[in-house]
Protein backbone atom coordinates (compact mmCIF):
# COMPACT_ATOMS: atom_id res chain seq x y z
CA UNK A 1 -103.71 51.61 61.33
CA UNK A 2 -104.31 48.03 60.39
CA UNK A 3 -101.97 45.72 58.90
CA UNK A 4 -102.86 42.48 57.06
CA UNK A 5 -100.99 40.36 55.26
CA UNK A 6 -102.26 37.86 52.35
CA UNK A 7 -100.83 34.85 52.13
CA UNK A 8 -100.77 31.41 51.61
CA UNK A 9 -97.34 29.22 50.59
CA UNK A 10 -99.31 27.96 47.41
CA UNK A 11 -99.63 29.45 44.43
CA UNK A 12 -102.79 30.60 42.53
CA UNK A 13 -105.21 30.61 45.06
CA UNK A 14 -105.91 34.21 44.92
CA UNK A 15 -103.95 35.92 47.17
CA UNK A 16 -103.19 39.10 44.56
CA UNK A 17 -106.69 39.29 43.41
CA UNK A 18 -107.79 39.43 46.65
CA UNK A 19 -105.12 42.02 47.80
CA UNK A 20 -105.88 43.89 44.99
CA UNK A 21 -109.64 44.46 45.15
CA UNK A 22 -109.69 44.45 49.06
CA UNK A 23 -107.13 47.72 48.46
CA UNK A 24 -109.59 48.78 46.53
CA UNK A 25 -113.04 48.20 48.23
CA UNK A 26 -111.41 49.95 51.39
CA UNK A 27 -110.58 53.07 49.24
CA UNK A 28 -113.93 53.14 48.09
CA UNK A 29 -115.23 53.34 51.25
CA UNK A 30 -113.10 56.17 51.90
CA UNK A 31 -110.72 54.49 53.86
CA UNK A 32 -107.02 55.72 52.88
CA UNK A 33 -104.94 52.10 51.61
CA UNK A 34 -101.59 51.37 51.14
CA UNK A 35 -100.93 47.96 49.36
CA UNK A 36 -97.71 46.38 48.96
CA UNK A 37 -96.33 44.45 46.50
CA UNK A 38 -93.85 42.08 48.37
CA UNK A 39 -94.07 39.54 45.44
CA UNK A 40 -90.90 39.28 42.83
CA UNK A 41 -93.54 38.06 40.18
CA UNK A 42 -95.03 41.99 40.80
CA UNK A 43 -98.51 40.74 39.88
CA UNK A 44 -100.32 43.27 42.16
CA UNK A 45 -97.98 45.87 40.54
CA UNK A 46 -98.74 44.62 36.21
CA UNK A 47 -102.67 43.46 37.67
CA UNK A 48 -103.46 47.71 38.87
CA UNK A 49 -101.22 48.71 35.17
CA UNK A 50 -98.78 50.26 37.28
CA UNK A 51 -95.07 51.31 35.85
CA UNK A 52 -92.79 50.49 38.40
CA UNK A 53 -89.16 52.86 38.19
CA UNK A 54 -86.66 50.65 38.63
CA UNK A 55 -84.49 52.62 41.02
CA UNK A 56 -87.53 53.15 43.36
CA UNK A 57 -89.47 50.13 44.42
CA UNK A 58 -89.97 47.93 47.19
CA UNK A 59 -86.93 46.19 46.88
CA UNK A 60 -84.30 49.64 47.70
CA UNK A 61 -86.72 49.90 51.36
CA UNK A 62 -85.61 46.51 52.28
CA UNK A 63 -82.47 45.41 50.88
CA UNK A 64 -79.59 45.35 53.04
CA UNK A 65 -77.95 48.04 51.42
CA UNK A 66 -80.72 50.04 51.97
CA UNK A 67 -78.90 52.63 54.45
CA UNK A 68 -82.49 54.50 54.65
CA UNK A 69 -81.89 56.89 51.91
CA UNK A 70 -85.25 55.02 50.32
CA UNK A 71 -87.93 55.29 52.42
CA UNK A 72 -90.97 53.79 51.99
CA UNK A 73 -92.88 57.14 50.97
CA UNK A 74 -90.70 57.66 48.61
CA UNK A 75 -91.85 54.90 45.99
CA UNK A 76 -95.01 55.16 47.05
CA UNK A 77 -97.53 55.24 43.64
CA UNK A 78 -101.29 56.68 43.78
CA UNK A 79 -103.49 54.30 41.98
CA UNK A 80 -107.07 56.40 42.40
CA UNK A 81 -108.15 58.41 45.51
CA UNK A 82 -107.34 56.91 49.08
CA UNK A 83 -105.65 54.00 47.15
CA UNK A 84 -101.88 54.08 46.49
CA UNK A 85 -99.03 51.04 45.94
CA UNK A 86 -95.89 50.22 47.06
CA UNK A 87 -94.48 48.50 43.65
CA UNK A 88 -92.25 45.37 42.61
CA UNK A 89 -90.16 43.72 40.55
CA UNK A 90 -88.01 40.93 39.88
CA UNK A 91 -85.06 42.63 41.46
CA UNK A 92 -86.83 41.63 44.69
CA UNK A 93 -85.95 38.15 44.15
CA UNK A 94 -82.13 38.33 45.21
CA UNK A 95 -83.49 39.89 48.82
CA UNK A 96 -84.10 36.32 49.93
CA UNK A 97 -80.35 35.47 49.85
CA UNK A 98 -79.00 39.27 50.64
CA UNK A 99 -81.24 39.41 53.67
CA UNK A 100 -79.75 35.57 54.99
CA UNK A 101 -77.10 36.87 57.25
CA UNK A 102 -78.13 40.12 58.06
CA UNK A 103 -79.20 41.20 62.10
CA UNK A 104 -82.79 42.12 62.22
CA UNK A 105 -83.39 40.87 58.22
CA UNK A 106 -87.13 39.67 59.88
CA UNK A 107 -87.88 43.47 60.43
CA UNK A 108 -86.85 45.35 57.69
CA UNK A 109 -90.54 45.64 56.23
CA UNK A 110 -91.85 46.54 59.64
CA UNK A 111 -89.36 49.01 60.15
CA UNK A 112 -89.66 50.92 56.70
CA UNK A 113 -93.36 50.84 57.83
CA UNK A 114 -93.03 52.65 61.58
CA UNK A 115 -90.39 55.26 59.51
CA UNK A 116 -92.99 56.13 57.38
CA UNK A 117 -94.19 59.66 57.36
CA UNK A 118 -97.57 59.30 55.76
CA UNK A 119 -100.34 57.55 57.46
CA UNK A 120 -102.86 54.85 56.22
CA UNK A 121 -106.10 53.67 57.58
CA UNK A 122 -104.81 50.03 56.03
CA UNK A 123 -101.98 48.66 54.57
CA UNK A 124 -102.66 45.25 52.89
CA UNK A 125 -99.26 43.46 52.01
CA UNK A 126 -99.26 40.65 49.04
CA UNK A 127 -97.32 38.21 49.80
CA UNK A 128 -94.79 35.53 47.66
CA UNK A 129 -96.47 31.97 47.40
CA UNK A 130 -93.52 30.88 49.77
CA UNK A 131 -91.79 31.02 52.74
CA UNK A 132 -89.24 32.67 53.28
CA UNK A 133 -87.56 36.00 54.28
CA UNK A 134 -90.21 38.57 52.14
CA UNK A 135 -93.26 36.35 53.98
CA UNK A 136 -91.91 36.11 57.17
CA UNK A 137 -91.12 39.92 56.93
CA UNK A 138 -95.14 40.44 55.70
CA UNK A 139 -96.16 38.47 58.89
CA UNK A 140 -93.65 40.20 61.29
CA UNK A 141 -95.21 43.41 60.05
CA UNK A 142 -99.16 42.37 60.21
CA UNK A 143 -101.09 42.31 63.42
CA UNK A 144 -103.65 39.93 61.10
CA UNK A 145 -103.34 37.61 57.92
CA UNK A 146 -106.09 36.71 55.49
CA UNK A 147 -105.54 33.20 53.80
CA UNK A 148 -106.73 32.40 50.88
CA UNK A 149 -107.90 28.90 50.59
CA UNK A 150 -108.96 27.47 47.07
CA UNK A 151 -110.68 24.49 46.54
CA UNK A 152 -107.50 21.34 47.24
CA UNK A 153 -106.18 20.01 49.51
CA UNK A 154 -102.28 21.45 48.80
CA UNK A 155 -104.01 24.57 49.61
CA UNK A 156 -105.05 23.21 53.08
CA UNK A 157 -101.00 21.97 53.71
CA UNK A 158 -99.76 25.54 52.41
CA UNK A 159 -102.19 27.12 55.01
CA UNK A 160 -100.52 24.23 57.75
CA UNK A 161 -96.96 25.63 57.14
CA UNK A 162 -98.05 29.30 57.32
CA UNK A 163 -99.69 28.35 60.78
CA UNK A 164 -96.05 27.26 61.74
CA UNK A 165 -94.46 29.73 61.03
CA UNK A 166 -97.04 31.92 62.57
CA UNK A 167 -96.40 30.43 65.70
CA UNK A 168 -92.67 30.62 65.35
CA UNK A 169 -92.93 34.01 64.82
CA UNK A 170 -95.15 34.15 68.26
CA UNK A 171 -92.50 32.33 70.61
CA UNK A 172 -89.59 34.19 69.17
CA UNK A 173 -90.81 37.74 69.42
CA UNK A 174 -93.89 37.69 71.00
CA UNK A 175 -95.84 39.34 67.96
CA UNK A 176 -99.69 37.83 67.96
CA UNK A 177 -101.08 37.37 64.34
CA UNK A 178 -104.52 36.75 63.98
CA UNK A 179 -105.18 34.78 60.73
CA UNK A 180 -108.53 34.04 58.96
CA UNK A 181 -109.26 32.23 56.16
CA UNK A 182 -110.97 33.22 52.72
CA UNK A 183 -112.58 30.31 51.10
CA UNK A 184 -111.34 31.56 47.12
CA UNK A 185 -112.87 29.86 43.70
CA UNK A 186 -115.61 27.68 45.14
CA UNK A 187 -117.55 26.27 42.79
CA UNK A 188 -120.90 24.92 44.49
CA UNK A 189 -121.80 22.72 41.24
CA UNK A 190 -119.36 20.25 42.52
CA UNK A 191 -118.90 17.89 45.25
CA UNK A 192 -115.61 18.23 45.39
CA UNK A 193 -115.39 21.84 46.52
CA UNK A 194 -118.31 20.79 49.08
CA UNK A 195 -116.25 18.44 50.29
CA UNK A 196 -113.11 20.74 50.89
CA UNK A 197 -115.39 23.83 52.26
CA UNK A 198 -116.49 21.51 54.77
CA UNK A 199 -113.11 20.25 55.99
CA UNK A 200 -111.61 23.74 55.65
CA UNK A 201 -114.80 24.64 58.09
CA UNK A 202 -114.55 21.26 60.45
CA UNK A 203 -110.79 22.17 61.07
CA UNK A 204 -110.45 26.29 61.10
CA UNK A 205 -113.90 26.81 62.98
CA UNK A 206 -114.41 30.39 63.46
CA UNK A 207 -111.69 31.60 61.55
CA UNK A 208 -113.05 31.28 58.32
CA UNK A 209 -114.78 33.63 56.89
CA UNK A 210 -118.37 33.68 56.55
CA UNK A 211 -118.29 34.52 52.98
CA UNK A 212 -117.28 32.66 49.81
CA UNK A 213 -115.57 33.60 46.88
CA UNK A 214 -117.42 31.92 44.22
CA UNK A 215 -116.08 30.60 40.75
CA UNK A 216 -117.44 33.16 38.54
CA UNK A 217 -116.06 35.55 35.74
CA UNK A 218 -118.21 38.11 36.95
């Protein structure tokens, strides 16, 4: 089973959108995918026309006074075949300050995964454009991270503070992320996009992916 997280600290550069239809694409393929919606906002929970019960969502797995009588499988939602959703809402907001004093708060979302019953070929977690104890519990969780990069440069210093943490996250526990970066609404009609692809490629290398998500309704 893989786990990747999408993130990135800024906001609207496509992290749901991509979480979304990589969920998706993977299902189609016949792989079985699991995405979670660790965002309050719940925008990968409205975005896939989802009703989330508000007694059973991602919040009641992770909350502190979760006791485990909420397991993961339990809110789990099918969306189409091979394709289900943990969902959100803005109840998952107060977790940031319920989770600040709590032993082992950085695991919760990793262990509500390893307790689950039902198995996934994937499970793609959105994450909050922030840091804080929901990302930090996404990254714990994720043996890899895609990062969504659009065109600007407070996209690039989002991506810097991710890497931090990232690293952080390596020295205290040990766990190894691999991150990658996803080049998101590039428009190649301007020279300012060309100018930020090509610093995003001078200063990630090989880990940015080859392919570019274009700026295109279609």
């Amino acid at each position: 089973m893989r786990i990747i997280a999408v993130a990135n600290q800024k906001g609207g550069c496509g992290k749901t959108t991509t979480a979304i239809n990589l969920s998706s694409c993977l299902a189609l393929k016949g792989q079985k995918a699991l995405l979670i919606d660790l965002d309050p906002q719940a925008h990968a929970t409205m975005g896939l026309n989802v009703e989330c019960n508000p007694e059973k969502n991602i919040y009641y797995v992770i909350a502190p006074a979760n006791t485990g009588a909420v397991k993961l499988q339990d809110i789990v939602v099918p969306v189409k075949e091979n394709f289900h959703i943990a969902p959100s809402d803005t109840r998952l907001c107060a977790v940031e300050q319920e989770l600040a004093c709590v032993d082992g708060r950085e695991k919760r979302l990793l262990d509500a995964i390893e307790h689950m019953e039902t198995s996934y070929d994937f499970i793609i977690i959105d994450c909050p454009p922030s840091i804080g104890h929901l990302c930090f519990n996404a990254l714990r969780a994720a043996s890899e991270a895609i990062v969504p990069i659009d065109m600007s440069l407070f996209s690039l210093r989002g991506i810097a503070r991710l890497t931090d943490m990232m690293v952080m996250i390596e020295n205290v526990s040990g766990h190894v992320i691999a991150p990658r970066g996803l080049v998101t609404m590039f428009d190649a009609r301007t020279r300012y996009s060309q100018e930020v692809l090509e610093r995003v490629r001078e200063r990630f290398g090989d880990k940015v992916f080859n392919t570019v998500i274009r700026y295109n309704i279609r």
